[in-house]
N, C-alpha and C. Protein backbone atom coordinates (compact mmCIF):
# COMPACT_ATOMS: atom_id res chain seq x y z
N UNK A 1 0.85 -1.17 0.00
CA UNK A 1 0.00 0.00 0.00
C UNK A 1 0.90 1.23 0.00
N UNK A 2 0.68 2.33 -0.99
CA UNK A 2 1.31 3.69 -1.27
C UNK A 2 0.33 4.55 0.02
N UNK A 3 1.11 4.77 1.34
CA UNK A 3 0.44 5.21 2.34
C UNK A 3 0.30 7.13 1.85
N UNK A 4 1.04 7.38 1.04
CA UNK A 4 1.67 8.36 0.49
C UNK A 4 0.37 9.11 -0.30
N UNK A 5 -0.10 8.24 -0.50
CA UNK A 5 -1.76 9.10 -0.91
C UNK A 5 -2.93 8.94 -0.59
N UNK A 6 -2.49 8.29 0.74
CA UNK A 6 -3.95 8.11 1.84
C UNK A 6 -3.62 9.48 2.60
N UNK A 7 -4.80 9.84 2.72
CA UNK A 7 -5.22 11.01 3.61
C UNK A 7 -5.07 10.26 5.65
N UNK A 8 -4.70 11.32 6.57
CA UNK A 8 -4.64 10.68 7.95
C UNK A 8 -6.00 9.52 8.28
N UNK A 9 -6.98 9.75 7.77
CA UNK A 9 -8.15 9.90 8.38
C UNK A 9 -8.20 8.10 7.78
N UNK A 10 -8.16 8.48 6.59
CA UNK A 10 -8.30 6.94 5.43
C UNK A 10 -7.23 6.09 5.97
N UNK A 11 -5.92 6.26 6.90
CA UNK A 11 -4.85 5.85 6.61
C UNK A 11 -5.17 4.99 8.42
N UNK A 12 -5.61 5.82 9.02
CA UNK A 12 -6.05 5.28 10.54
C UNK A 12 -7.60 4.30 10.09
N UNK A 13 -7.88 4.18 9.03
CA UNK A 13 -9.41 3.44 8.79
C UNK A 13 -8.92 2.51 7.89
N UNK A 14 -7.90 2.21 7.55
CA UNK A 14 -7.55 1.05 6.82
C UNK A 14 -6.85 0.37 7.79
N UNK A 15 -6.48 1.30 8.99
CA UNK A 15 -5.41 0.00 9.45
C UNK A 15 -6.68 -0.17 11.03
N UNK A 16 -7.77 0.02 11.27
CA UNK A 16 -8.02 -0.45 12.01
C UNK A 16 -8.23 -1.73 12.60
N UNK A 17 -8.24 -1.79 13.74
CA UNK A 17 -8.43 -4.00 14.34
C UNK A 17 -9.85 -3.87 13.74
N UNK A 18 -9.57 -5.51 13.07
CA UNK A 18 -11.11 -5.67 13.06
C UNK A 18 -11.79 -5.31 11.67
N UNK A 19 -11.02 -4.44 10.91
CA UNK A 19 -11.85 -4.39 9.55
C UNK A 19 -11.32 -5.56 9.10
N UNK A 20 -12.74 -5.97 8.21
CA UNK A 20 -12.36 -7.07 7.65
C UNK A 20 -11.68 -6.38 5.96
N UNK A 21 -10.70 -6.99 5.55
CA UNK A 21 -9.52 -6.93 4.07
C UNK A 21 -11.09 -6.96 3.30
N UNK A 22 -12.00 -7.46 2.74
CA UNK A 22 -12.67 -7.34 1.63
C UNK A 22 -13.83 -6.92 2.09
N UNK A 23 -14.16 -6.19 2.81
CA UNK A 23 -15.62 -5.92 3.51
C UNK A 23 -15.85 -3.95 2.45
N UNK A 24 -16.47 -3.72 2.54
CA UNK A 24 -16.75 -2.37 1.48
C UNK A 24 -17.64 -1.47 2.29
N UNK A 25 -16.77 -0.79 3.36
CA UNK A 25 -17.33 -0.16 4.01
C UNK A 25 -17.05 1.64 4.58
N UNK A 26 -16.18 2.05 3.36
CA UNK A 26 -15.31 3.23 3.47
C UNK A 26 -15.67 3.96 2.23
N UNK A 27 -16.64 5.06 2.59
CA UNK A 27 -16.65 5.98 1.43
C UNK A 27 -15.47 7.11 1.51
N UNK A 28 -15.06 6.86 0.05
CA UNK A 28 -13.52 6.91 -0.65
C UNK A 28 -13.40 8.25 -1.72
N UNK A 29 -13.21 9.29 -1.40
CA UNK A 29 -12.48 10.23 -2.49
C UNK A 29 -11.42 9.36 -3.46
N UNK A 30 -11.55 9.70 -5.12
CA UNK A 30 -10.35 8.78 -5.65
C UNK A 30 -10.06 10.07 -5.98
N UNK A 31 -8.86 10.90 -5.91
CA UNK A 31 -8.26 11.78 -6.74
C UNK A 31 -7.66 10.95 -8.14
N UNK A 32 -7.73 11.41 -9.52
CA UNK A 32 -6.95 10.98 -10.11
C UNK A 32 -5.96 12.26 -11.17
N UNK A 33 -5.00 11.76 -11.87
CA UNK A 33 -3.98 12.31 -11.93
C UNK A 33 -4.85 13.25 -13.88
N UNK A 34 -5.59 12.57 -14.47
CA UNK A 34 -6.46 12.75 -15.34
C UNK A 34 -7.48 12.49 -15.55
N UNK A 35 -8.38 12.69 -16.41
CA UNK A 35 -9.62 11.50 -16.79
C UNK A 35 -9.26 10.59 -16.91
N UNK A 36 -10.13 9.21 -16.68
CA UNK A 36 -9.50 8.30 -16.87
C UNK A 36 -9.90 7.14 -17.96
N UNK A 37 -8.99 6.01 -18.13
CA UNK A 37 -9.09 6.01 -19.92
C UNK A 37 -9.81 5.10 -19.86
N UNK A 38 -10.68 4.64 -21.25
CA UNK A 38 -11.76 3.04 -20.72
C UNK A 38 -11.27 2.10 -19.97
N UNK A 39 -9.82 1.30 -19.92
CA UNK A 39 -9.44 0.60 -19.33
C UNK A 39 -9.24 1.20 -17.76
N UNK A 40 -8.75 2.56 -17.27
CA UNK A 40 -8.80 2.58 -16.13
C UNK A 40 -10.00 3.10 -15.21
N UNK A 41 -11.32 3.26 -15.88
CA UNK A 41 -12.28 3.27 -15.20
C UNK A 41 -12.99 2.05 -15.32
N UNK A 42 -12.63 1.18 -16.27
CA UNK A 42 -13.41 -0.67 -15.77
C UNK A 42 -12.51 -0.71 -14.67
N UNK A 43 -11.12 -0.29 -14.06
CA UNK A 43 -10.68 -0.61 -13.15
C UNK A 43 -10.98 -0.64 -11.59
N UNK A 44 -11.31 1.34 -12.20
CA UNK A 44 -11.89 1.65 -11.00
C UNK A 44 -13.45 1.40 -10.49
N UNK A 45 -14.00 1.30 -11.35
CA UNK A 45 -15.66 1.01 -11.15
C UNK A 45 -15.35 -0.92 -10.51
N UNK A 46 -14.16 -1.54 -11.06
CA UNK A 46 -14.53 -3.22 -10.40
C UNK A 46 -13.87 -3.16 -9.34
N UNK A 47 -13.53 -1.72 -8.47
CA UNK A 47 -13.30 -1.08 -7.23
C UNK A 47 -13.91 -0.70 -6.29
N UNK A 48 -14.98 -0.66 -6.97
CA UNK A 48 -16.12 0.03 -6.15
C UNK A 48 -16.30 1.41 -6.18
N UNK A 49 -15.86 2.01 -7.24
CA UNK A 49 -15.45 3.49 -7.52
C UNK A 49 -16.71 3.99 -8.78
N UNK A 50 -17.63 4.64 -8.19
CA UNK A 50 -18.74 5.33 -9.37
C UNK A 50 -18.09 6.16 -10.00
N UNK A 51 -17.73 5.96 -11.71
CA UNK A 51 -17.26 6.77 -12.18
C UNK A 51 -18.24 6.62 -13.64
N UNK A 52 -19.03 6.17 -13.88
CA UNK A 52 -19.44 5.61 -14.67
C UNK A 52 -20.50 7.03 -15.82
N UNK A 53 -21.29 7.42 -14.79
CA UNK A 53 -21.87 8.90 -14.91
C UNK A 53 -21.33 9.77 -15.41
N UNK A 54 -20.01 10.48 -14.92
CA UNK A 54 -19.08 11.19 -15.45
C UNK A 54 -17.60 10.80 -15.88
N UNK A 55 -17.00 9.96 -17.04
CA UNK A 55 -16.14 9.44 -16.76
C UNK A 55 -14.91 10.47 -17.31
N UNK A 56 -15.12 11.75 -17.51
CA UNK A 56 -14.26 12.89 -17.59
C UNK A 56 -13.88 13.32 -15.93
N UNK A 57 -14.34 12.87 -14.86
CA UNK A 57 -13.60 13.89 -13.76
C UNK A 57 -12.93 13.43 -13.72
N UNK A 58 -11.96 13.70 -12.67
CA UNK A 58 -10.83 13.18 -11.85
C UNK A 58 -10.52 12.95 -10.35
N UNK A 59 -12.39 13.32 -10.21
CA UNK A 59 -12.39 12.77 -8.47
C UNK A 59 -13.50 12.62 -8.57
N UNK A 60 -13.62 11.27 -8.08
CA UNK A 60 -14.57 10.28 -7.91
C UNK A 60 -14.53 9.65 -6.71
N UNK A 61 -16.15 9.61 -5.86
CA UNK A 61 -15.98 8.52 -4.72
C UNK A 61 -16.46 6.91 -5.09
N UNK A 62 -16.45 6.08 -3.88
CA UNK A 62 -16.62 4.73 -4.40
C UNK A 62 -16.84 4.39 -2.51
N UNK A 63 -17.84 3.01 -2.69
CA UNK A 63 -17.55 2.35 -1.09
C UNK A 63 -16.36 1.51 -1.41
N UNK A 64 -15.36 1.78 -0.61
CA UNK A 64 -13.74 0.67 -0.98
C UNK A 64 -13.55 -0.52 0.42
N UNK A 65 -13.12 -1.27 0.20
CA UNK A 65 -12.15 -2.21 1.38
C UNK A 65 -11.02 -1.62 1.31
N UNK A 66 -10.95 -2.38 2.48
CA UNK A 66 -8.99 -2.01 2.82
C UNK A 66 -8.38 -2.66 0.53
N UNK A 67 -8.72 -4.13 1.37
CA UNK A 67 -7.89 -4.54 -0.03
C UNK A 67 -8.34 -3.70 -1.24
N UNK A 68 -9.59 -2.37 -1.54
CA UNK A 68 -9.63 -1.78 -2.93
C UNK A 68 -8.83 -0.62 -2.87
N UNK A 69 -8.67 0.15 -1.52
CA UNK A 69 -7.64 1.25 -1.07
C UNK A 69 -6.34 0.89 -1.32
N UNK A 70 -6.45 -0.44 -1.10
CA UNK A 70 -4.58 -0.56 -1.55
C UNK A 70 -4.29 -0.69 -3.03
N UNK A 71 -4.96 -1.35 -3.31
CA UNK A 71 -4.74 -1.83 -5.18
C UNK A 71 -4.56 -0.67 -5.42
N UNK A 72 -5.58 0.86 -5.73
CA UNK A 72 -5.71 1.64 -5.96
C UNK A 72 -4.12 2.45 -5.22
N UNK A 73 -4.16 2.52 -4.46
CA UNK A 73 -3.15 3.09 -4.08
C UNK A 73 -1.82 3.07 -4.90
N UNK A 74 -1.88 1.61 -5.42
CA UNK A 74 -0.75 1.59 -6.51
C UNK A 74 -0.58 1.89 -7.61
N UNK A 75 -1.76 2.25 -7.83
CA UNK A 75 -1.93 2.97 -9.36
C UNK A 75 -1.16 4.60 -9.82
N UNK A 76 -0.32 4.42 -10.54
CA UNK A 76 0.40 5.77 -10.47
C UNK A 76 -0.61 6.63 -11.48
N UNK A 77 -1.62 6.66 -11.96
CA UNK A 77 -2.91 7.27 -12.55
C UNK A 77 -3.83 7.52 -11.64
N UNK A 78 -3.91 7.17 -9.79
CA UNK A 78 -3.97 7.84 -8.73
C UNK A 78 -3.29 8.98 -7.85
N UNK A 79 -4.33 9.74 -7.80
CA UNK A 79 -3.42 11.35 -7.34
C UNK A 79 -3.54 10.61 -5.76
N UNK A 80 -4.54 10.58 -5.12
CA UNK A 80 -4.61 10.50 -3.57
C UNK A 80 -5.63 10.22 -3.27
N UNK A 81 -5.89 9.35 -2.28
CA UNK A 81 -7.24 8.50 -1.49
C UNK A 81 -7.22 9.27 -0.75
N UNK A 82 -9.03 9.82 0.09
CA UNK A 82 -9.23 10.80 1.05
C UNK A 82 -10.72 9.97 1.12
N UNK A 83 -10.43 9.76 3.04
CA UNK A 83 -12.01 9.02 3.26
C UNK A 83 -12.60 10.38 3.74
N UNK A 84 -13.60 10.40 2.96
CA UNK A 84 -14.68 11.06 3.11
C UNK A 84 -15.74 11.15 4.28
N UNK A 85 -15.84 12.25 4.91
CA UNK A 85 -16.08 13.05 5.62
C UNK A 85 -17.88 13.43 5.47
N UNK A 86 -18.87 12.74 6.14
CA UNK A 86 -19.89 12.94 6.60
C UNK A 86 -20.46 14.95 7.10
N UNK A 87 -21.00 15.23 5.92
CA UNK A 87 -21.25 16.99 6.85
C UNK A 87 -22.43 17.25 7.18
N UNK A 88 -22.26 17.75 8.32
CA UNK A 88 -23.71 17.84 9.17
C UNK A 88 -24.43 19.29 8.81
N UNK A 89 -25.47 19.31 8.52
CA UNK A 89 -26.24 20.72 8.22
C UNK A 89 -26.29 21.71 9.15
N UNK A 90 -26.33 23.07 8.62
CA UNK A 90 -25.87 23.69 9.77
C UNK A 90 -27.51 24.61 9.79
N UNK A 91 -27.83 24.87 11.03
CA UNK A 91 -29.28 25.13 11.19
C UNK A 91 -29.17 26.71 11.25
């Protein structure tokens, strides 16, 4: 795993006790380095990564496992993994 483009937050939630390696339970910022090309969005979509809608951005979320955060992580056509952050409405 390229810890190098996990965000703190993603990087303390991959290594927690107890997650299970293939369980899909981490909504996932994918930064990527461009759009990405047909072959690397079948990649990322059999990641768990919705890119399918817009396949011109370059940040896309996805629900990931540990084991889809890492694959991804190695992808040098990945800018940086950032677990995403729940925002509460402000009244």
């Amino acid at each position: 795993m390229d810890y190098r483009k996990l965000d703190t937050l993603l990087a303390m939630a991959v290594d927690a006790e107890g997650r299970a390696p293939q369980a899909r339970d981490m909504l996932v910022l994918v930064r990527l380095t461009e759009p990405p090309s047909p072959a690397q969005l079948a990649h990322l979509q059999s990641r768990g990564v919705d890119g399918a809608a817009a396949p011109e951005r370059t940040v896309m979320t996805g629900t990931l496992s540990r084991e889809d955060v890492e694959a991804l992580s190695e992808q040098q056509w990945v800018l940086s993994l950032a677990l995403s952050a729940t925002r509460n409405p402000t009244t």
